[in-house]
PDB file of N, CA and C in Angstrom:
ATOM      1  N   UNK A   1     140.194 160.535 -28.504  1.00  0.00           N
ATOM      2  CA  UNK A   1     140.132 161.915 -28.965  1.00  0.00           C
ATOM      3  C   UNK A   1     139.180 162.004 -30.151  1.00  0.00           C
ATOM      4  N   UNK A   2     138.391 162.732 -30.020  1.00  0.00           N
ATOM      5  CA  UNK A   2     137.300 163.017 -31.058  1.00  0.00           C
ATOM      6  C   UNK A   2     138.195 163.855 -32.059  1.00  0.00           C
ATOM      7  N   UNK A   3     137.517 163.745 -33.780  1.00  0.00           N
ATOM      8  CA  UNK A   3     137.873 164.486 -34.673  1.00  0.00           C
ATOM      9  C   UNK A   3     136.818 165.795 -34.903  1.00  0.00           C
ATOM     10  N   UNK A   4     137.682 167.083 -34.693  1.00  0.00           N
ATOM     11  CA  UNK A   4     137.026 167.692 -35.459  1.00  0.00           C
ATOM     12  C   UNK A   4     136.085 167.798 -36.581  1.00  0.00           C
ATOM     13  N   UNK A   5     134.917 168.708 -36.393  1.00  0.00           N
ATOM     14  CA  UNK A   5     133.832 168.775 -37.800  1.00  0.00           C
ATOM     15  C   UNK A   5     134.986 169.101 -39.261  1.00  0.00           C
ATOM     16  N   UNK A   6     136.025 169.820 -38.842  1.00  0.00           N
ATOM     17  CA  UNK A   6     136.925 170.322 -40.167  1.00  0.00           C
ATOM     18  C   UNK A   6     138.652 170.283 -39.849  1.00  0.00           C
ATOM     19  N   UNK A   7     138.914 169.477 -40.831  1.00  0.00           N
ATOM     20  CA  UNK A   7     140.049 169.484 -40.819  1.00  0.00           C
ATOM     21  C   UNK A   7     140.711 169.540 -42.124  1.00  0.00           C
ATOM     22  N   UNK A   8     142.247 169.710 -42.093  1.00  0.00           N
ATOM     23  CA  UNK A   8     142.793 169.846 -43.293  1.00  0.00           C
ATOM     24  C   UNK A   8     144.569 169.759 -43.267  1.00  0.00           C
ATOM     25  N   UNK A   9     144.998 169.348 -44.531  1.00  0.00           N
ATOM     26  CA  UNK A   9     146.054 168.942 -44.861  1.00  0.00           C
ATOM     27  C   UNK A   9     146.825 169.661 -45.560  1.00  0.00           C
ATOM     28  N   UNK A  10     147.842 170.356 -45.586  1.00  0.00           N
ATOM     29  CA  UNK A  10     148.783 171.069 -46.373  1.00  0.00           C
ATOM     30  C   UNK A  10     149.835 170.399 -47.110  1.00  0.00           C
ATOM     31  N   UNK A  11     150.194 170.186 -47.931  1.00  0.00           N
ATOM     32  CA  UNK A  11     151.323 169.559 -49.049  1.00  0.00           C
ATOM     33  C   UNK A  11     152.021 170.887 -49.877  1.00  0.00           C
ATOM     34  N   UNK A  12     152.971 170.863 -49.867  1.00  0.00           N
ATOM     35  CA  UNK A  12     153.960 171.475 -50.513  1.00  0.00           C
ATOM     36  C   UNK A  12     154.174 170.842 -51.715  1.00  0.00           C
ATOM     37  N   UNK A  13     153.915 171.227 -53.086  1.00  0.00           N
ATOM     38  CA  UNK A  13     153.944 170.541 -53.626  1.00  0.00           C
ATOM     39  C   UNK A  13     155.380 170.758 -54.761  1.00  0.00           C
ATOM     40  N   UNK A  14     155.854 171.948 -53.908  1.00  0.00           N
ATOM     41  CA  UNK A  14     157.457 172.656 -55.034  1.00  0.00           C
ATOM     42  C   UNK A  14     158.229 172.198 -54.223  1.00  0.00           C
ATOM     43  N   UNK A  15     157.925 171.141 -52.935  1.00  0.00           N
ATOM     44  CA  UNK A  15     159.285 170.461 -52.664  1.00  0.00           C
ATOM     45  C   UNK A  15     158.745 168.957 -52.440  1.00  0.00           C
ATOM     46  N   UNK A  16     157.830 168.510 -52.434  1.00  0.00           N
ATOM     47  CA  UNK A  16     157.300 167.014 -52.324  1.00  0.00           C
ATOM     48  C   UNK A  16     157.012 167.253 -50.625  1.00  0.00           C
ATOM     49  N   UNK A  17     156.658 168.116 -49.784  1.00  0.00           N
ATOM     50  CA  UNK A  17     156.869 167.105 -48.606  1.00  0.00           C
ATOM     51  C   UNK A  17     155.519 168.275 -47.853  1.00  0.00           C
ATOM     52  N   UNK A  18     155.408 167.456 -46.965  1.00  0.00           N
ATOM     53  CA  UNK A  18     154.395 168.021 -45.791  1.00  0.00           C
ATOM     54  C   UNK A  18     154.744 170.068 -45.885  1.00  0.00           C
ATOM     55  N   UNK A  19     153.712 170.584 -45.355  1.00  0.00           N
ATOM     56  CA  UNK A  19     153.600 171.881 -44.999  1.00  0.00           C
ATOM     57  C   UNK A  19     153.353 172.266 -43.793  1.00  0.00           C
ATOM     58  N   UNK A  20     154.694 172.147 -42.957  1.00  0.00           N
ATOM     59  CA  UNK A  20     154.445 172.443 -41.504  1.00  0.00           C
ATOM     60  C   UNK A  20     154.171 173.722 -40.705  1.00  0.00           C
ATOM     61  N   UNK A  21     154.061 173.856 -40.236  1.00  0.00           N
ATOM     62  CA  UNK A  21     154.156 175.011 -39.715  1.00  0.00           C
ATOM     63  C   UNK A  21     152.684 176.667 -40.375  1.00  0.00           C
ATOM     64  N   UNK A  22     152.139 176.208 -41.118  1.00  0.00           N
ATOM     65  CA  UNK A  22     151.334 176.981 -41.720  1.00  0.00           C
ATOM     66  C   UNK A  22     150.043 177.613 -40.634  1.00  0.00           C
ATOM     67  N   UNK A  23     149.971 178.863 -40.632  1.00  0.00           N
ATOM     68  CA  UNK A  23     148.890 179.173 -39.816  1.00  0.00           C
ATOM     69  C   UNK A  23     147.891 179.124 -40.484  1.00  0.00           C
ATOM     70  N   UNK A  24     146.654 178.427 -39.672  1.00  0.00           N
ATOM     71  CA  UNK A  24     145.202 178.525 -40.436  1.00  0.00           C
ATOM     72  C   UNK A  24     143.972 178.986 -39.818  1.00  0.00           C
ATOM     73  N   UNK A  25     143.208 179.873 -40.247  1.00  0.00           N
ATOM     74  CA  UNK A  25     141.636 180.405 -39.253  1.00  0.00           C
ATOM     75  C   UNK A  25     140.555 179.467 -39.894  1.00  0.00           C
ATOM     76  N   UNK A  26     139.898 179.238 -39.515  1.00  0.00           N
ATOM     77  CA  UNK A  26     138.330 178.561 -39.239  1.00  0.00           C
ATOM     78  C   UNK A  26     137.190 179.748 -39.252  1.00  0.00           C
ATOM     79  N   UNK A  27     136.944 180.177 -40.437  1.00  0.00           N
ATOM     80  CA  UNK A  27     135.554 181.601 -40.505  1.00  0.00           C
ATOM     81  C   UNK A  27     134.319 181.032 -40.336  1.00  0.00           C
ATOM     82  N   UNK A  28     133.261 181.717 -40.238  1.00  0.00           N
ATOM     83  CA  UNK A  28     131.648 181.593 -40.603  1.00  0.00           C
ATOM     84  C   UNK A  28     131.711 182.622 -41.206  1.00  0.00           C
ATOM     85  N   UNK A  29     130.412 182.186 -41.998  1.00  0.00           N
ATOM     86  CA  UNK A  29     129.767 183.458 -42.381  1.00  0.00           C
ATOM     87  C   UNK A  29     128.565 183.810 -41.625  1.00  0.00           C
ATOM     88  N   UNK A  30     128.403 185.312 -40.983  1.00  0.00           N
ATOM     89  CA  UNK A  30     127.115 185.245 -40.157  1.00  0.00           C
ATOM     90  C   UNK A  30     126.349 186.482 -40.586  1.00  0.00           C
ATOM     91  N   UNK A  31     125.592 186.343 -41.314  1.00  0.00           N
ATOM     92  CA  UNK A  31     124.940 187.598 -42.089  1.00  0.00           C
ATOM     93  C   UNK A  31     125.857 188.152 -43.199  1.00  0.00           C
ATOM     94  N   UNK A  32     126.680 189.846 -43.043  1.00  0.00           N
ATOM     95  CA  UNK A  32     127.552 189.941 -43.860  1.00  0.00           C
ATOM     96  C   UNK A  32     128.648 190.032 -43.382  1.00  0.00           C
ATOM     97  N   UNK A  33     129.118 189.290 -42.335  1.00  0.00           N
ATOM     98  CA  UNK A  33     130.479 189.334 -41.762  1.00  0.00           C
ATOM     99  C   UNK A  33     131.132 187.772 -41.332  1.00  0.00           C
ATOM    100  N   UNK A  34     132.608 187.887 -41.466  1.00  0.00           N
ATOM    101  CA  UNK A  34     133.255 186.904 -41.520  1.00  0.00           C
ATOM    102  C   UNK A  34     133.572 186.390 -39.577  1.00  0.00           C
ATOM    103  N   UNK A  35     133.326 185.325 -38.634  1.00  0.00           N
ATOM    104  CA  UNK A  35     133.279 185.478 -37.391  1.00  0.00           C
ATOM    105  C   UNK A  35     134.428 184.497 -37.723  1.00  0.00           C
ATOM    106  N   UNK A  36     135.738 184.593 -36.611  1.00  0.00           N
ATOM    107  CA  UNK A  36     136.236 183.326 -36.327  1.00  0.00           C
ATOM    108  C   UNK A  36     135.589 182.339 -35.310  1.00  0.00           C
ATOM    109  N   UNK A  37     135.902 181.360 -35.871  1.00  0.00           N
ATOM    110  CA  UNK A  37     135.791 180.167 -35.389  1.00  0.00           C
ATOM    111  C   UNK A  37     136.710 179.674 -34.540  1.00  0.00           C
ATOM    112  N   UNK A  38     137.899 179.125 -35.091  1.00  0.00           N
ATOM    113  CA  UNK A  38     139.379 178.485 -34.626  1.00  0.00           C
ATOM    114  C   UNK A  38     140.293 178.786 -35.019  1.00  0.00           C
ATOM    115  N   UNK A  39     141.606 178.677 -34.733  1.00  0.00           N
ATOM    116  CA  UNK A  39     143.033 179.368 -35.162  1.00  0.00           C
ATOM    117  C   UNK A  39     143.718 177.766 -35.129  1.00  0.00           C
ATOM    118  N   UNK A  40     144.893 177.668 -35.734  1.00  0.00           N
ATOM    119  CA  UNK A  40     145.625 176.442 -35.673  1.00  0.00           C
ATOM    120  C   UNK A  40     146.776 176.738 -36.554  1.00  0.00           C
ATOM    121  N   UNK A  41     147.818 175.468 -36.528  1.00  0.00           N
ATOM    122  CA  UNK A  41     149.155 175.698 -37.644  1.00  0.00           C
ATOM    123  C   UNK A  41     149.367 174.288 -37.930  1.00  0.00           C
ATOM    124  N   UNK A  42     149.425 173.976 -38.752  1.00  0.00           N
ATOM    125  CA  UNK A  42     149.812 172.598 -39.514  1.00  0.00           C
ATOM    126  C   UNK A  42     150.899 171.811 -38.538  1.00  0.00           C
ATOM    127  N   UNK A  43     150.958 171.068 -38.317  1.00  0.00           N
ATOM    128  CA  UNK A  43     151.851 169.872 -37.810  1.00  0.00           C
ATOM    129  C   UNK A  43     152.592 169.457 -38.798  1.00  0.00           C
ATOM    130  N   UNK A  44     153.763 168.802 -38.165  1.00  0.00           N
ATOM    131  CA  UNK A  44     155.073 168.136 -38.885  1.00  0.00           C
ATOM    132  C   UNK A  44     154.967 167.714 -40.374  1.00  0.00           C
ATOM    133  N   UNK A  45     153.215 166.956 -40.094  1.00  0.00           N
ATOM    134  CA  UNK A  45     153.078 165.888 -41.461  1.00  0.00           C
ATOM    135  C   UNK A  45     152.069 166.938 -42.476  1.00  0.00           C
ATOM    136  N   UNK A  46     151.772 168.335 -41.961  1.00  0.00           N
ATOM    137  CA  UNK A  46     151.336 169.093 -42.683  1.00  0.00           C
ATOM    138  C   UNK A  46     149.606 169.047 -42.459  1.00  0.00           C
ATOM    139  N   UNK A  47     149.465 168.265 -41.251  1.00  0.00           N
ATOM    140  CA  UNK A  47     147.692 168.698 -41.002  1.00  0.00           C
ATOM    141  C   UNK A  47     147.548 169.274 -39.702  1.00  0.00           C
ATOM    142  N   UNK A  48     146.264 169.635 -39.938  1.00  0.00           N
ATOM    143  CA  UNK A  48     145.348 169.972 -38.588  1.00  0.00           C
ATOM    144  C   UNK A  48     144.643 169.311 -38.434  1.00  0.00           C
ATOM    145  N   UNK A  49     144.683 168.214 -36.943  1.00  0.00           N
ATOM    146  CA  UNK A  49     143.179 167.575 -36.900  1.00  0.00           C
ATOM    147  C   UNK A  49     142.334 167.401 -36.110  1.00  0.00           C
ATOM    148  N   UNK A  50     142.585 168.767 -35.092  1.00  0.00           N
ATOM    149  CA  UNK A  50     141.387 169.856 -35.085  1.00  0.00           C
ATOM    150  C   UNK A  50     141.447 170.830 -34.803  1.00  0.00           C
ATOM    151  N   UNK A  51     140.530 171.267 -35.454  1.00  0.00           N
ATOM    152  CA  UNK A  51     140.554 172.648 -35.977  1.00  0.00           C
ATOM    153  C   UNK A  51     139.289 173.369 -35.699  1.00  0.00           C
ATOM    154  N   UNK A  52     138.859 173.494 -34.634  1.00  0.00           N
ATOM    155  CA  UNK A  52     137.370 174.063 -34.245  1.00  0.00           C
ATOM    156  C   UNK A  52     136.483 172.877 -33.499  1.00  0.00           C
ATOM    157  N   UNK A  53     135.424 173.276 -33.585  1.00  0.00           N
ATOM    158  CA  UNK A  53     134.562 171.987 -32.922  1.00  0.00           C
ATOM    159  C   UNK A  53     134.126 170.865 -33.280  1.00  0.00           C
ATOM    160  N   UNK A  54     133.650 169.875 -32.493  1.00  0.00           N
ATOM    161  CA  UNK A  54     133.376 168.354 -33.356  1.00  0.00           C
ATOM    162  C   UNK A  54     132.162 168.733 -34.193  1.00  0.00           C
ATOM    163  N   UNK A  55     130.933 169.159 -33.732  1.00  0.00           N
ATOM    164  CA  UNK A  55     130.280 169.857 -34.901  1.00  0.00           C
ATOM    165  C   UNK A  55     130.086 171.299 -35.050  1.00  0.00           C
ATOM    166  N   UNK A  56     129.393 171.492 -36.665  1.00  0.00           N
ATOM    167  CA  UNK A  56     129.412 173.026 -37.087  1.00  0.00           C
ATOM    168  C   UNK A  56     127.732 173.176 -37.490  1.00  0.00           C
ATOM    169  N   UNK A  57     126.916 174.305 -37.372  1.00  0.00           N
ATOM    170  CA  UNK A  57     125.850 174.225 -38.068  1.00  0.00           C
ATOM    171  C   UNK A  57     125.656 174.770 -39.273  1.00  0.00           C
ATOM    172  N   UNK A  58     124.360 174.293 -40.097  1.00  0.00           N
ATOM    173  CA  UNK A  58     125.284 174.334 -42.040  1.00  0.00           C
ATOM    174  C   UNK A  58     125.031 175.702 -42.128  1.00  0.00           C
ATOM    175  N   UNK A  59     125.851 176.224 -42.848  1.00  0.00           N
ATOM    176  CA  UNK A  59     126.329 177.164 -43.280  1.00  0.00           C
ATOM    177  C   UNK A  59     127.692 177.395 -44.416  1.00  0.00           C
ATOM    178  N   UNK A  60     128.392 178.841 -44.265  1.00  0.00           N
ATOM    179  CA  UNK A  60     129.320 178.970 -45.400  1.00  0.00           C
ATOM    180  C   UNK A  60     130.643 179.041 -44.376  1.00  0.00           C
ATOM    181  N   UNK A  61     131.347 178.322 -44.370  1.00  0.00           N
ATOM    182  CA  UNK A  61     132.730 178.508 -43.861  1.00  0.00           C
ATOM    183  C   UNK A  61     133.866 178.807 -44.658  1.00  0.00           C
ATOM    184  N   UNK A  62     135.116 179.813 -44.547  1.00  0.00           N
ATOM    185  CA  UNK A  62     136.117 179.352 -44.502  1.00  0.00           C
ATOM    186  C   UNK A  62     137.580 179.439 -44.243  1.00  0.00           C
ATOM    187  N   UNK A  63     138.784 178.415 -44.922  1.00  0.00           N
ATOM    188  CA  UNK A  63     139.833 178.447 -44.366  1.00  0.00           C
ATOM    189  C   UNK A  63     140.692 179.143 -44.695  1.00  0.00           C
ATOM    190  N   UNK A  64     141.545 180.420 -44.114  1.00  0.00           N
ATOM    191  CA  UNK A  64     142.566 181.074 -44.709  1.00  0.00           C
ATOM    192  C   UNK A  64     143.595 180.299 -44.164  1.00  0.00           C
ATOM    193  N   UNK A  65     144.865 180.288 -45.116  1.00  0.00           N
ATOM    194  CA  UNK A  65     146.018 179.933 -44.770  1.00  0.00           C
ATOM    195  C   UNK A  65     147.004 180.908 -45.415  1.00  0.00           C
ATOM    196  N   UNK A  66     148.079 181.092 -44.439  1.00  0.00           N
ATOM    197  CA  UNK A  66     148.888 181.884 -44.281  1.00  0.00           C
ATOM    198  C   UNK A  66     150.371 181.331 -45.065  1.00  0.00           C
ATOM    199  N   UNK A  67     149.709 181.824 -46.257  1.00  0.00           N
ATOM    200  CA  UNK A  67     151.341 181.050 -47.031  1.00  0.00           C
ATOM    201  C   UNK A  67     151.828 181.984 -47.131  1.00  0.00           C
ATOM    202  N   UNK A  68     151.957 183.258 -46.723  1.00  0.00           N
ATOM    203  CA  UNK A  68     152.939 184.189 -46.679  1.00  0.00           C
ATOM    204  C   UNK A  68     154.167 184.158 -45.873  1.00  0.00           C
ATOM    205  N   UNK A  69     153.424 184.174 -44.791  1.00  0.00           N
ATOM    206  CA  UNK A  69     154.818 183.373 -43.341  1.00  0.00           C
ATOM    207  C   UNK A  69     155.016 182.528 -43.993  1.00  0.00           C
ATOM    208  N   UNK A  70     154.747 181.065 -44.293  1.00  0.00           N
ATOM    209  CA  UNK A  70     154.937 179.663 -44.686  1.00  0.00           C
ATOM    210  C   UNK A  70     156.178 179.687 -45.269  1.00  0.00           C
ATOM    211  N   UNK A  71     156.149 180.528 -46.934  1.00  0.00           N
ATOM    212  CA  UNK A  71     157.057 181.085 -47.497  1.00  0.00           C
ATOM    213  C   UNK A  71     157.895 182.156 -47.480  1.00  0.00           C
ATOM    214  N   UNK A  72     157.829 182.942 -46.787  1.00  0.00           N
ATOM    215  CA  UNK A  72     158.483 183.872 -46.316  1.00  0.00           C
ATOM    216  C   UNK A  72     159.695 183.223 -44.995  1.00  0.00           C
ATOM    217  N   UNK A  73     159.615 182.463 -44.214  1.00  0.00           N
ATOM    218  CA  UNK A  73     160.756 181.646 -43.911  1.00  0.00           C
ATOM    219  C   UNK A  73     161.682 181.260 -44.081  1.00  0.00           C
ATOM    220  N   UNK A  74     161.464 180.648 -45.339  1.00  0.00           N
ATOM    221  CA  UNK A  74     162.446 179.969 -46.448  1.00  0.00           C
ATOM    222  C   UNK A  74     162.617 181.038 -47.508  1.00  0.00           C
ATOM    223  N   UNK A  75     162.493 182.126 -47.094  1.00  0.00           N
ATOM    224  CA  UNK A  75     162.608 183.046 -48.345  1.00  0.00           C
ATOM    225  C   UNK A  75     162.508 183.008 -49.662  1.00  0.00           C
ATOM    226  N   UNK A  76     161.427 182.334 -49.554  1.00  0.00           N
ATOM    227  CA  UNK A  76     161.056 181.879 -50.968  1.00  0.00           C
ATOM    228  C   UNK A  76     159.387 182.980 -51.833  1.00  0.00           C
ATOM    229  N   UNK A  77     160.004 183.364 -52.768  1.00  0.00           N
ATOM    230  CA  UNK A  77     158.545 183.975 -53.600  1.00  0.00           C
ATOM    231  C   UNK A  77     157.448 183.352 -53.860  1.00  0.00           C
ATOM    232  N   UNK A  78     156.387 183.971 -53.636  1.00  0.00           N
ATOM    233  CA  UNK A  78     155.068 183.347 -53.795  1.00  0.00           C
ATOM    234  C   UNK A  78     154.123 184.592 -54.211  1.00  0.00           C
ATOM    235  N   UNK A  79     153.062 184.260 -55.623  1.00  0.00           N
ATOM    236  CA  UNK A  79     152.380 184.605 -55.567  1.00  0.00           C
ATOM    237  C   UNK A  79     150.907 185.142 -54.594  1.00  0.00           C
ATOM    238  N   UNK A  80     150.747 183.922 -53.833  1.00  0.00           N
ATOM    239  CA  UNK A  80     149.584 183.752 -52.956  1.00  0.00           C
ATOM    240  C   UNK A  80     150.313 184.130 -51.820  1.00  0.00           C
ATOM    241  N   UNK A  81     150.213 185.341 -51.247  1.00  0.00           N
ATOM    242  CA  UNK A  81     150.761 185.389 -49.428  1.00  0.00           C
ATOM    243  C   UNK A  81     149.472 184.984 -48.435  1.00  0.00           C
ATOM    244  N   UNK A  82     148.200 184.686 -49.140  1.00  0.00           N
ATOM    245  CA  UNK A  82     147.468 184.263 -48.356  1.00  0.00           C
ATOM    246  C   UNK A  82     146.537 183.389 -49.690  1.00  0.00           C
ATOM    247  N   UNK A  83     145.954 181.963 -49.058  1.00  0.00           N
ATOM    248  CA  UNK A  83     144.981 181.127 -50.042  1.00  0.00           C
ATOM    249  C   UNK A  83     143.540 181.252 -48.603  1.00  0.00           C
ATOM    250  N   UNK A  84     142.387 181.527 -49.323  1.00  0.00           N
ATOM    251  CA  UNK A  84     141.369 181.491 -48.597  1.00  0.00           C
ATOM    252  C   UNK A  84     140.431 180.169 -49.665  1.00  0.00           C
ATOM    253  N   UNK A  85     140.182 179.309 -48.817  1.00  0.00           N
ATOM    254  CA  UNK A  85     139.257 178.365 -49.456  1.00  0.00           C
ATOM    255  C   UNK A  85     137.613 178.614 -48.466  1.00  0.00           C
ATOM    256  N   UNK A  86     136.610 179.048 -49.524  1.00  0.00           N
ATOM    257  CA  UNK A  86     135.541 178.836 -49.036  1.00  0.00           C
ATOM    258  C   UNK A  86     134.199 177.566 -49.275  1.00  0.00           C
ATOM    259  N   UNK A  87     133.877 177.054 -48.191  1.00  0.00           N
ATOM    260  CA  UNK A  87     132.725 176.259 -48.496  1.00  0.00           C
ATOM    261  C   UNK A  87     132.052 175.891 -47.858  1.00  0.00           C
ATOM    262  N   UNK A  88     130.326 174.948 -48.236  1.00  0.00           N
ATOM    263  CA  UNK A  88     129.568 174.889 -47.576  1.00  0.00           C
ATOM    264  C   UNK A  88     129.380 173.951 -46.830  1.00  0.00           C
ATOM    265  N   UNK A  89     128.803 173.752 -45.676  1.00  0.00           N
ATOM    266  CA  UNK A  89     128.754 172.768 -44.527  1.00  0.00           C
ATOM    267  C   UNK A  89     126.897 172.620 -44.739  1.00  0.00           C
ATOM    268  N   UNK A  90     126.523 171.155 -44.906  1.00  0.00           N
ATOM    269  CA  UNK A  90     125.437 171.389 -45.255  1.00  0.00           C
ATOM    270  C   UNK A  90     124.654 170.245 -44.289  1.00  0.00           C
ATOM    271  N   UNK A  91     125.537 168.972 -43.744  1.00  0.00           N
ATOM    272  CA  UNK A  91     125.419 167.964 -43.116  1.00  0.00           C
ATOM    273  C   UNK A  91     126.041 168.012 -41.749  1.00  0.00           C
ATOM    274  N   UNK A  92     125.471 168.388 -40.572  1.00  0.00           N
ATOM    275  CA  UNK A  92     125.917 168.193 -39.655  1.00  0.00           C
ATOM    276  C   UNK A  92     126.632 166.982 -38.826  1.00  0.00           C
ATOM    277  N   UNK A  93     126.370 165.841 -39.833  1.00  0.00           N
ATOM    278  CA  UNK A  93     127.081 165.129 -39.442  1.00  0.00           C
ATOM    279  C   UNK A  93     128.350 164.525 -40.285  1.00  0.00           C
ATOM    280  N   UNK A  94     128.310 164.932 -41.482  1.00  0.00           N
ATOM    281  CA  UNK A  94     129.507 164.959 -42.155  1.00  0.00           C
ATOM    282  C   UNK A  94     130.840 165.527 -41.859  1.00  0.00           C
ATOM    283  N   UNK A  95     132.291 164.715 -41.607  1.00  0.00           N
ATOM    284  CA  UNK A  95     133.273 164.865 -41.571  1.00  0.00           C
ATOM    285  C   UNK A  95     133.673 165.891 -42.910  1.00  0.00           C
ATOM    286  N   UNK A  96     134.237 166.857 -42.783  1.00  0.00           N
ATOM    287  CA  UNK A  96     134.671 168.264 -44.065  1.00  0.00           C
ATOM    288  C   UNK A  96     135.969 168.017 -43.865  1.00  0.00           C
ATOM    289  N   UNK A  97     136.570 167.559 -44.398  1.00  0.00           N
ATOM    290  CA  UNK A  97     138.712 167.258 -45.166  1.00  0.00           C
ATOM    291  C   UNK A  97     138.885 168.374 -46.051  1.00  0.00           C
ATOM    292  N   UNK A  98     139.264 169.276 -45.558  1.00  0.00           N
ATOM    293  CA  UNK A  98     139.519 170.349 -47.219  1.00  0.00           C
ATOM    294  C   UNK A  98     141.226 170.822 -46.842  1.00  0.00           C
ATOM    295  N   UNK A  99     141.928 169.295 -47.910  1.00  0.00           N
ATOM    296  CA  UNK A  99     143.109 169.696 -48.575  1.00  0.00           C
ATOM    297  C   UNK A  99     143.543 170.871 -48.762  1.00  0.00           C
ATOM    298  N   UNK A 100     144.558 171.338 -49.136  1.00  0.00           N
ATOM    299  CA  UNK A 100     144.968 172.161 -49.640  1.00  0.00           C
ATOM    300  C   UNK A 100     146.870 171.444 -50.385  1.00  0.00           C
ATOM    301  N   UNK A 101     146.806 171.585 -51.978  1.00  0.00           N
ATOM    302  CA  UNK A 101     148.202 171.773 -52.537  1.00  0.00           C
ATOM    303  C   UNK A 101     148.490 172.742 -52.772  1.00  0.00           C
ATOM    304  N   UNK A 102     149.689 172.867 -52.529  1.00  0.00           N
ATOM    305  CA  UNK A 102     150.776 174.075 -52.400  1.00  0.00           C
ATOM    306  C   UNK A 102     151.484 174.284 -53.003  1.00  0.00           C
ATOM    307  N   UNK A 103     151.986 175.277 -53.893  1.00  0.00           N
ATOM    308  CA  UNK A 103     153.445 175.546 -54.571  1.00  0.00           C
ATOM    309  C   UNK A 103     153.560 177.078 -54.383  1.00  0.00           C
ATOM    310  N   UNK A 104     154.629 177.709 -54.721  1.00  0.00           N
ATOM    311  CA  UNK A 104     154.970 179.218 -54.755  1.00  0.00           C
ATOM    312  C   UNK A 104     154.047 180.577 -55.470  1.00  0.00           C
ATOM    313  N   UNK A 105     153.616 179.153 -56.441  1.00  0.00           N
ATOM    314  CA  UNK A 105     152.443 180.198 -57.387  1.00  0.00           C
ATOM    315  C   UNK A 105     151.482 179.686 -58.255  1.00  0.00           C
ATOM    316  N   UNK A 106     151.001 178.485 -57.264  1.00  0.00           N
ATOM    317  CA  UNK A 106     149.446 177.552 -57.841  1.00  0.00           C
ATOM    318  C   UNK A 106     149.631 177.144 -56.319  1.00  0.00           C
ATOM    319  N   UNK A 107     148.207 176.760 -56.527  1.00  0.00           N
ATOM    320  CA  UNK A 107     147.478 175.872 -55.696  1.00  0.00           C
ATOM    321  C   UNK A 107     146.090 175.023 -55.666  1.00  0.00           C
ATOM    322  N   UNK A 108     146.415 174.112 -55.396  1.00  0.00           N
ATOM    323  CA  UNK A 108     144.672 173.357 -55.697  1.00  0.00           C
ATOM    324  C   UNK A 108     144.278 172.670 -54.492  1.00  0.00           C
ATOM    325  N   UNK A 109     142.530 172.623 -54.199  1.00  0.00           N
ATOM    326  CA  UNK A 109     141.977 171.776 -53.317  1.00  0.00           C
ATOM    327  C   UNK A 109     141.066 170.670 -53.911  1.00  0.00           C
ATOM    328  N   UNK A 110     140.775 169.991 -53.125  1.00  0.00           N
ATOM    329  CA  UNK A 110     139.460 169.355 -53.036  1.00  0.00           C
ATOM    330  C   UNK A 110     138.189 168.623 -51.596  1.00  0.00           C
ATOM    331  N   UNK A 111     137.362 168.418 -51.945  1.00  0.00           N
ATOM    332  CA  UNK A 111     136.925 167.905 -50.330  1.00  0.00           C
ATOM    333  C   UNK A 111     137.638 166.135 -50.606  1.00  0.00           C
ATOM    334  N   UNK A 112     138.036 166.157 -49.337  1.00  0.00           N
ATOM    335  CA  UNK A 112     138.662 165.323 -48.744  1.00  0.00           C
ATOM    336  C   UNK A 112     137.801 163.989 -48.220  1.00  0.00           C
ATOM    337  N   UNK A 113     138.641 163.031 -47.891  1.00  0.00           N
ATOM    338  CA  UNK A 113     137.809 162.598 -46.871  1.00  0.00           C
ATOM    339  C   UNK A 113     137.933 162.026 -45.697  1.00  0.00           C
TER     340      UNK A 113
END
């Protein structure tokens, strides 16, 4: 099984454990509009690993995730009902990992690898 050009990992980080279940889109940017790409939801251990096609051409992508449902499940409050991470794809042959940590009302990324 080939890996996707983009993938990514969800962590919960206000309970220590994976972020399952999270819905996520795959954007471009194509002129001044946002196109989807791919749709997906986090797995057990809190990733997607794949998430659109094996390659992308460079450009601006990016990932919304749906921490509103996520948290809204568990009936839990959250600032963020949605985190959009945007970034650039510049190497067509570069593997893109873009993390995502999680809590109710922070969150941080980085590129992955």
């Amino acid at each position: 099984m080939s890996t996707s050009h983009v993938t990514t990992h969800v962590l919960d980080t206000g309970s220590g454990k994976p972020a399952a279940g999270v819905a996520v889109t795959l954007e471009m940017l194509d002129g001044d509009r946002w196109v989807r790409i791919a749709t997906g939801a986090t797995d057990d251990d809190g990733r997607i690993k794949s998430l659109g096609p094996d390659k992308l051409a460079s450009g601006t992508y990016r990932l919304g995730f749906d921490t509103g449902a996520y948290y809204g499940a568990t009936k839990t409050e959250t600032f963020f009902p949605e985190v959009t991470l945007t970034f650039a794809v510049d190497d067509s042959q570069a593997h893109y990992h873009v993390p995502l940590l999680l809590s109710p009302f922070a969150y941080s990324t980085y590129r992955g690898s």
